[in-house]
Protein backbone atom coordinates (compact mmCIF):
# COMPACT_ATOMS: atom_id res chain seq x y z
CA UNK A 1 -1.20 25.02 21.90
CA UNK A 2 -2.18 22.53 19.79
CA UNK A 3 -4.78 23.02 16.62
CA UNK A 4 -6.17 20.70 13.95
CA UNK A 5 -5.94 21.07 10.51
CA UNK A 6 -7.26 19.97 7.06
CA UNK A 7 -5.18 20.89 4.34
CA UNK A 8 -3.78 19.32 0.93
CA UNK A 9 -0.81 22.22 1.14
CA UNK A 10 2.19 21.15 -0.57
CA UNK A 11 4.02 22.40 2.56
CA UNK A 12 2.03 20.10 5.22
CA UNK A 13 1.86 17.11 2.55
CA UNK A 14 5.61 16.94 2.73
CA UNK A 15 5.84 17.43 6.45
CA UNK A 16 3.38 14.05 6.59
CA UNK A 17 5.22 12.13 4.36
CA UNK A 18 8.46 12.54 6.56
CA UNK A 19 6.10 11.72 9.79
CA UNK A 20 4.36 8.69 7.75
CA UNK A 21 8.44 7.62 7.07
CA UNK A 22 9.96 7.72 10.49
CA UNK A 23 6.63 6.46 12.33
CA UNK A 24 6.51 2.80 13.52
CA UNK A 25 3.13 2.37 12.69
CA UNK A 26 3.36 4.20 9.16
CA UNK A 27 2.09 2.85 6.11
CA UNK A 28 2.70 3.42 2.12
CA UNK A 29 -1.07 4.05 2.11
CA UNK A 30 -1.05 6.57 3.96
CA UNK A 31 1.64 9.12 2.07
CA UNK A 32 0.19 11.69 0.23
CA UNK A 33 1.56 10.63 -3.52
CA UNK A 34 -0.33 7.47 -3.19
CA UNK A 35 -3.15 9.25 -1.50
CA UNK A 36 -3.08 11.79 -5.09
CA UNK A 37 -3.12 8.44 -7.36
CA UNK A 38 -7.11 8.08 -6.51
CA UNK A 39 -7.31 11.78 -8.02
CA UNK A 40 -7.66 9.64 -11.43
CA UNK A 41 -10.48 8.25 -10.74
CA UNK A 42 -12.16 12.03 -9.67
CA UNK A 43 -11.42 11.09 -5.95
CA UNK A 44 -10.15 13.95 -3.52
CA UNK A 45 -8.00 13.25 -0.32
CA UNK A 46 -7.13 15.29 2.54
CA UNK A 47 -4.86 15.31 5.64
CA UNK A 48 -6.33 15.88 9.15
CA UNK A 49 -3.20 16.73 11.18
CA UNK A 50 -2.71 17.29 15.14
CA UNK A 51 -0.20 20.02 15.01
CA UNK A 52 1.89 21.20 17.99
CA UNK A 53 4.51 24.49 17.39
CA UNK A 54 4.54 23.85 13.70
CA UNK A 55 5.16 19.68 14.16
CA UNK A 56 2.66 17.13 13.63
CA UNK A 57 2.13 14.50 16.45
CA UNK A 58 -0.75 13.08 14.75
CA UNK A 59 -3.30 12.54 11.72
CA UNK A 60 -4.82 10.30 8.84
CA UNK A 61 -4.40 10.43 5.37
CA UNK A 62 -8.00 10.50 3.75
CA UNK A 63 -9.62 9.18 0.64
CA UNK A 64 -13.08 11.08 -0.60
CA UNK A 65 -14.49 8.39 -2.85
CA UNK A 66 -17.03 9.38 -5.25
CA UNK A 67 -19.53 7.23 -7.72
CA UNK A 68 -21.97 8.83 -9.31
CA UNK A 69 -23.99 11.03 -6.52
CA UNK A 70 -22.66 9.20 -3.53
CA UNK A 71 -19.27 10.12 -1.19
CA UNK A 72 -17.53 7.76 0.79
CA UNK A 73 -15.13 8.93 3.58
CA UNK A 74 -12.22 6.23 3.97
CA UNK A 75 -8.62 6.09 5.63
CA UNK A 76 -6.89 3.19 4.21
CA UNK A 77 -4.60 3.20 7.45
CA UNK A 78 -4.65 5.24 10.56
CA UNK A 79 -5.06 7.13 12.44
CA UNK A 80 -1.37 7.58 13.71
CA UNK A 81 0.37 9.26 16.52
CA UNK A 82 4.06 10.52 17.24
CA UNK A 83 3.78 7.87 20.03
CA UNK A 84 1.55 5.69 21.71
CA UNK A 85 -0.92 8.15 22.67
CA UNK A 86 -5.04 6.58 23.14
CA UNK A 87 -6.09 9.86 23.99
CA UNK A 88 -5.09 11.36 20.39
CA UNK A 89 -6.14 8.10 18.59
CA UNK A 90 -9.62 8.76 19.97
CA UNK A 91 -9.56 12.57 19.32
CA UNK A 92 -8.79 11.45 15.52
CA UNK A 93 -11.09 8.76 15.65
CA UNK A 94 -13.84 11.34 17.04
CA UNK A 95 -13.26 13.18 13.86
CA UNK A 96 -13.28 11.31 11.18
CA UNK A 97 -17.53 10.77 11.05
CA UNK A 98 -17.69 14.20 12.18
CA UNK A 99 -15.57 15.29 8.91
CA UNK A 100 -17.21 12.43 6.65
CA UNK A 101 -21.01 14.39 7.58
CA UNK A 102 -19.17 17.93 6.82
CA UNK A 103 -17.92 16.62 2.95
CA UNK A 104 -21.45 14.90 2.70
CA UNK A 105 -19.97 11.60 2.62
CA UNK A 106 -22.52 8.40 3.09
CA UNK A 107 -19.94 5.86 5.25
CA UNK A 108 -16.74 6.57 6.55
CA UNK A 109 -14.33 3.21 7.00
CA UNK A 110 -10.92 3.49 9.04
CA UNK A 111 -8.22 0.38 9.55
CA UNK A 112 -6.22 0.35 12.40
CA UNK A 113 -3.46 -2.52 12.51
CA UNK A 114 -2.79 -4.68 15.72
CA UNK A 115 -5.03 -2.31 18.21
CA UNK A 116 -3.41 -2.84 21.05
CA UNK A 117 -6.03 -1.21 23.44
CA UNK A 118 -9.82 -0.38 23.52
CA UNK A 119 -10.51 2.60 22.28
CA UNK A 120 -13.90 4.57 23.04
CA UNK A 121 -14.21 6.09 19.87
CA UNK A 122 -14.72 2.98 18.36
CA UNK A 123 -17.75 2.61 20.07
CA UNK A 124 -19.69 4.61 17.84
CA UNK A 125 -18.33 2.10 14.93
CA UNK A 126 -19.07 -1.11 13.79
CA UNK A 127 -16.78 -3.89 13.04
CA UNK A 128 -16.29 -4.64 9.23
CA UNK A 129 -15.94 -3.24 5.67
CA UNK A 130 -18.77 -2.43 3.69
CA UNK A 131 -16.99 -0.53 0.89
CA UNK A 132 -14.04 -2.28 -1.00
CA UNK A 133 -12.93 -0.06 -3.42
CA UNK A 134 -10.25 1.50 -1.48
CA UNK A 135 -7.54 -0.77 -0.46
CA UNK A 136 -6.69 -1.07 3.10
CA UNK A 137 -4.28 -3.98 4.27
CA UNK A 138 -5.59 -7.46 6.00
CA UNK A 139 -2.09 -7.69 7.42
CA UNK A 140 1.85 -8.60 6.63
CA UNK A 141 4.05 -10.75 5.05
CA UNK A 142 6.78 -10.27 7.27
CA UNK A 143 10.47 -11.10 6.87
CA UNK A 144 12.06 -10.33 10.04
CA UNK A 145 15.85 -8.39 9.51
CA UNK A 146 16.66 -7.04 13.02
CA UNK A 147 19.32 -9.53 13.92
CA UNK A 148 20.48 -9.49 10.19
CA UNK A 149 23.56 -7.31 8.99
CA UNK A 150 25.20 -8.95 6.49
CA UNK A 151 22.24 -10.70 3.87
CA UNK A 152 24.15 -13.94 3.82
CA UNK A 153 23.40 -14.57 7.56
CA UNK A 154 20.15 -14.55 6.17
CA UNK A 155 20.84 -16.66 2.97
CA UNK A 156 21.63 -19.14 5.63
CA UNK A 157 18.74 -19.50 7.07
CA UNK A 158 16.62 -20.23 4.45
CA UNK A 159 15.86 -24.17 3.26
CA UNK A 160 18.78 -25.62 1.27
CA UNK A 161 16.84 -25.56 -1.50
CA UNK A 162 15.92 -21.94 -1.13
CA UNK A 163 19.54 -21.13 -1.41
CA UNK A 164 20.31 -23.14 -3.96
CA UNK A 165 17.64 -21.35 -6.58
CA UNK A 166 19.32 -18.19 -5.18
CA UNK A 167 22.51 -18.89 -5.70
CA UNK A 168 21.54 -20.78 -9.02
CA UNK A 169 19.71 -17.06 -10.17
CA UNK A 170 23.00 -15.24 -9.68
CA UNK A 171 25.08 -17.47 -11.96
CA UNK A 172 22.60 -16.70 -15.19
CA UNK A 173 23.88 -13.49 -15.94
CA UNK A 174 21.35 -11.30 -14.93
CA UNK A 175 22.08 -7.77 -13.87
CA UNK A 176 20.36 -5.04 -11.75
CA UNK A 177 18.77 -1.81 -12.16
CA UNK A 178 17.09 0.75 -10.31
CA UNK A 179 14.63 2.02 -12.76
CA UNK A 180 14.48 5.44 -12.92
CA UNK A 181 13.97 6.39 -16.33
CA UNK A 182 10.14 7.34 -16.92
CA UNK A 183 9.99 5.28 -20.79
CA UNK A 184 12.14 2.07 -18.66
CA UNK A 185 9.48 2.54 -16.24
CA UNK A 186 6.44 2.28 -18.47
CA UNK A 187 8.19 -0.36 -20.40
CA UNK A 188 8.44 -2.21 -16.91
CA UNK A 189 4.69 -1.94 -15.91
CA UNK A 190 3.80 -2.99 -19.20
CA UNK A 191 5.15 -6.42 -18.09
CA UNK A 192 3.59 -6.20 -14.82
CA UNK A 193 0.34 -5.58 -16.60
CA UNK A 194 1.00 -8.38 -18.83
CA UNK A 195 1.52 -10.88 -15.95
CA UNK A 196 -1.88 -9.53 -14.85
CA UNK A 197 -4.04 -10.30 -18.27
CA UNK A 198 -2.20 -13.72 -18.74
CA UNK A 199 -3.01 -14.70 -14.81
CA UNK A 200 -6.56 -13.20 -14.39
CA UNK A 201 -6.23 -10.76 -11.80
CA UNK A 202 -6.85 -6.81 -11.25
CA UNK A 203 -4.04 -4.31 -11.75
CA UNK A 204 -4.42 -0.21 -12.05
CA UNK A 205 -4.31 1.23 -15.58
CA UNK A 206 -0.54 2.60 -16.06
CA UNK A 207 -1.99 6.04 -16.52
CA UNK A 208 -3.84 5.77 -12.99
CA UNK A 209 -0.98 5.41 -10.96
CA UNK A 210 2.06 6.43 -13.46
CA UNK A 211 2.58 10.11 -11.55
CA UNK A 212 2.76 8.58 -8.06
CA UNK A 213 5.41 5.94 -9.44
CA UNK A 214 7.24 8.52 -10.66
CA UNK A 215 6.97 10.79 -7.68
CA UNK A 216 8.04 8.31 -5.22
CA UNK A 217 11.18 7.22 -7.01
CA UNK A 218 12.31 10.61 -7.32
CA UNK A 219 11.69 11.14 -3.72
CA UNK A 220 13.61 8.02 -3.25
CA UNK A 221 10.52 6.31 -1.06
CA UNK A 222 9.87 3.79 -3.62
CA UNK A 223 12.25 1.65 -5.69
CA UNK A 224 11.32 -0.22 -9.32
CA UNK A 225 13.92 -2.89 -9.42
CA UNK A 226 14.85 -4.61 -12.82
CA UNK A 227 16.30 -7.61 -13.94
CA UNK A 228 18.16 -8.04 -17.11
CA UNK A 229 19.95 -10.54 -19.37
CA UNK A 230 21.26 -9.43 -22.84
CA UNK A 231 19.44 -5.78 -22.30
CA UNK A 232 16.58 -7.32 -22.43
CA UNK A 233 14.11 -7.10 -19.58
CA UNK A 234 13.30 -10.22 -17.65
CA UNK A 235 11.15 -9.27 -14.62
CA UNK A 236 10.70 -6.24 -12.14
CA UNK A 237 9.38 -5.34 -8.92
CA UNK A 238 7.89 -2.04 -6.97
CA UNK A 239 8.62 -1.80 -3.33
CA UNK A 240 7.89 1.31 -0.99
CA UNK A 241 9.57 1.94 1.90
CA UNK A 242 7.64 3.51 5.27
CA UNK A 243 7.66 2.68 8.64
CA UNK A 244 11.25 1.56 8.28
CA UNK A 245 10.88 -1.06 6.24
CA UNK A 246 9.67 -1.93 1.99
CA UNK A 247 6.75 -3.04 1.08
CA UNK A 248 6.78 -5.22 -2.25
CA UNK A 249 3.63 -3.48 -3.77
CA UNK A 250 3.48 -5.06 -7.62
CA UNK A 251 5.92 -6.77 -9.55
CA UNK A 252 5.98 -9.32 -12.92
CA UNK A 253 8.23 -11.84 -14.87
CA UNK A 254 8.56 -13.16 -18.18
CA UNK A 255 8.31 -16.58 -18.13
CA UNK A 256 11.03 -18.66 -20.14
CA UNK A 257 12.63 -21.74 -20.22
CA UNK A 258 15.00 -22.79 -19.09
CA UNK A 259 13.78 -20.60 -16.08
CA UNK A 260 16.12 -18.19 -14.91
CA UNK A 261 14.62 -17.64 -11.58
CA UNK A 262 14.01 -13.80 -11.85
CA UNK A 263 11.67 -13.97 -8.82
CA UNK A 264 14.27 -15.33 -6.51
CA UNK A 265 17.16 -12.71 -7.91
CA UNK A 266 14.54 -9.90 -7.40
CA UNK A 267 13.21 -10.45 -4.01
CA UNK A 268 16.49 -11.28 -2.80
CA UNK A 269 17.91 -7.90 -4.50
CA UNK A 270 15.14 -6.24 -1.93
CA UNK A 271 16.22 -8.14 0.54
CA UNK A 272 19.70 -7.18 -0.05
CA UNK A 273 18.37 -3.35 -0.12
CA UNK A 274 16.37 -3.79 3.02
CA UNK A 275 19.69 -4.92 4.97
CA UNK A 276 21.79 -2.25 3.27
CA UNK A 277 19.29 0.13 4.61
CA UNK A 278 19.28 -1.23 8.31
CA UNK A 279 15.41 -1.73 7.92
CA UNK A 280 13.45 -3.45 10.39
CA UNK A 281 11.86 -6.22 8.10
CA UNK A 282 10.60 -6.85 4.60
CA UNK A 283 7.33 -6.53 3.83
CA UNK A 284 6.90 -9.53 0.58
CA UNK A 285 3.09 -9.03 1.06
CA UNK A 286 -0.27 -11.05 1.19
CA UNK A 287 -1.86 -13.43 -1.09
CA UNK A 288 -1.47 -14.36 -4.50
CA UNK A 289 -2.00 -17.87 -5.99
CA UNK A 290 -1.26 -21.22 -4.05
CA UNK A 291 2.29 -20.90 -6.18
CA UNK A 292 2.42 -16.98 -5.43
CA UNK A 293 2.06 -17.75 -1.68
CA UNK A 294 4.33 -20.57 -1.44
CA UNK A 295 7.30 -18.59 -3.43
CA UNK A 296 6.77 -15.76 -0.40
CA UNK A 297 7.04 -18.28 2.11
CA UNK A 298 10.44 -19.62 0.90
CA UNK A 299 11.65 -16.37 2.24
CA UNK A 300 11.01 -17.46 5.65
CA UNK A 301 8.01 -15.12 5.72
CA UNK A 302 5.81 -14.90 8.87
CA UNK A 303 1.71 -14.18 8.20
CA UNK A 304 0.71 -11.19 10.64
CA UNK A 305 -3.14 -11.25 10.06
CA UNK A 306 -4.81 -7.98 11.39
CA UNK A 307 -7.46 -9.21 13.44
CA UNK A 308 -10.51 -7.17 13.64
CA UNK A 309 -8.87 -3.88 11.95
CA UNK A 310 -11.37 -2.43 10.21
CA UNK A 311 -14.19 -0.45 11.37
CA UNK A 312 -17.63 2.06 9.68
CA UNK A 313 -19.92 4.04 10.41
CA UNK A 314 -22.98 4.87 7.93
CA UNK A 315 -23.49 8.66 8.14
CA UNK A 316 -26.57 8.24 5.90
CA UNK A 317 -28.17 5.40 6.24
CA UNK A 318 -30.69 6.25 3.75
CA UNK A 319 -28.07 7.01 0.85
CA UNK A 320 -25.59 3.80 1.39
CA UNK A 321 -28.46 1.79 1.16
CA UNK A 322 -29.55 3.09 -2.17
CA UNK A 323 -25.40 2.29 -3.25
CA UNK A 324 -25.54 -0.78 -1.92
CA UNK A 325 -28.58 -1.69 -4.48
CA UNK A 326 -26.75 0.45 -7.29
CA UNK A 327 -23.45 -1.82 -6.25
CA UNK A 328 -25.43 -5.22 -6.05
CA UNK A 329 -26.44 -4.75 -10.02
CA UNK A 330 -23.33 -3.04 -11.00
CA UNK A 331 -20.79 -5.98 -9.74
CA UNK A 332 -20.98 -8.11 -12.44
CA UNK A 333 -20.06 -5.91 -15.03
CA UNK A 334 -17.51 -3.63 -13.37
CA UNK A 335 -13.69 -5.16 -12.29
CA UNK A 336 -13.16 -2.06 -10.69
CA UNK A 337 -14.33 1.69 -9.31
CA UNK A 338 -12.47 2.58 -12.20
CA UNK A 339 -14.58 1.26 -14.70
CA UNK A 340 -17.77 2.04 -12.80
CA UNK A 341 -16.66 5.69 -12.78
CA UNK A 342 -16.11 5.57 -17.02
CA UNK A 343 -19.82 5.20 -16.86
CA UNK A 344 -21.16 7.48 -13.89
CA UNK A 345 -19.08 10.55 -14.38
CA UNK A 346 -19.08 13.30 -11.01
């Protein structure tokens, strides 16, 4: 018989994270360390799990956002199933505004990648994303490695010039690590955060997201890949695996001349890794600068856009429209729910 659950037991967090792993349609956003990394911001999370003789065959991974007085009810990905099941996706669907009304939330938001069917709980949704300060994905960056099982197939593929800065970053003397040394590790993010001040754009604090860095190494999900010359740092990246493939989530470089083409040597040292692993693909992610984006696409990346993924429903209509004024005035001052949260404690 089957039962539903919502738990945050250790126990039935770990079971998830092995379903999240070995599911097609899993996501990084959806395991439970990252899920914890919004608890430093005085968010909660929660799994709702379909559960069938002590296995899951379904469930979401659930963000409980919270600024000042108001709740918001959000699943960054998901639901998922063990298989391609409509009939669960609609139960789960079915529950989240149902659960969202329980914990008081305001709005509930879900994302759902490349739907492949109509589903009738969606019905009761509307198309969009009103609240932003959760991050759910607008699609891949996908490198394709089924057909690949040695990387220098691959190498081959890519533009002559491609291969050349490759080749060129592998004659400069720069070694790999795997960091897993927590002071290495803080050392590294430092430079991530560093690339982030001197180029303008948002990153999370390293004491926000520091424990699920940590956690996901150790539990050998996540790898934070170095590059060195002389001992001295030169660049790193963060990649997560689920779904059978990494994701490249963050990453930074120091920027020198002559350049020694630490961006090629890392993402190819992922690449490498992905292969190694027999994954399905690399994930080298979305956006970034005109430069950012045409780096990615050396890599013979293909753009997967997730059309019409995201869907809400306002619980209380009342309430979200009262955030929505708060929001409006705080904008401009705020980067991030972070910051807005220093101010408006729960």
């Amino acid at each position: 018989m089957m039962q539903t659950i919502f738990t945050k037991e250790q126990h039935w967090l770990d079971k998830w994270d092995v379903f999240v792993q070995s599911n097609s349609k899993g996501s990084y956003l959806q395991l439970s360390d990252w899920a914890k990394s919004y608890t430093s911001y005085g968010f909660d999370y929660e799994l709702c799990l379909f559960i069938k003789d002590e296995t899951i065959i379904g469930g979401y991974c659930a963000v409980l956002a919270k600024v000042a007085f108001f709740k918001f009810y959000i699943l960054p990905v998901g639901p998922i199933t063990s298989k391609n099941q409509s009939t669960f996706w609609n139960e789960l669907i079915a529950i989240v505004p149902k659960r969202a009304a329980l914990l008081k939330a305001c709005y509930c938001q879900i994302t759902i990648p490349n739907l492949e069917e109509e589903l009738l709980a969606l019905k009761d949704f509307q198309s969009g994303q009103l609240f932003k300060y959760i991050y759910s994905p607008n699609g891949l960056n996908w490198v394709d490695l089924k057909n690949y099982s040695d990387p220098e197939l691959l190498l081959l593929d890519f533009k002559s010039s491609v291969r050349r800065d490759i080749r060129s970053s592998n004659r400069k003397d720069l070694s790999v690590a795997f960091l897993s040394d927590k002071e290495e590790i803080a050392k590294a993010y430092q430079l991530v955060m560093d690339n982030a001040l001197e180029r303008n754009y948002a990153i999370r604090n390293w004491n926000e997201i520091q424990a699920t860095v940590f956690n996901l190494i150790e539990k050998n999900t996540a790898k934070f890949i170095g590059a060195y010359k002389d001992s001295e740092l030169k660049g790193v990246i963060f990649i997560v695996k689920s779904g059978n493939y990494y994701t490249y989530v963050f990453g930074g470089t120091k920027k020198e001349t002559p350049d020694l083409l630490v961006g090629h040597f890392l993402q190819w040292e992922a690449l490498k890794l992905s292969i190694a692993e027999k994954c399905i693909g690399y994930n080298i992610s979305l956006g970034g600068s005109s430069g950012v984006v045409a780096f990615k696409n050396n890599f013979n990346a293909k753009e997967i856009v997730f059309e019409n993924s995201k869907y809400y429903k306002v619980i209380n209509s009342f309430l979200f429209a009262f955030f929505l004024y708060f929001e409006k005035y705080m904008k401009p001052y705020k980067k991030s729910i972070a910051r807005v949260l220093s101010v408006f404690k729960k």
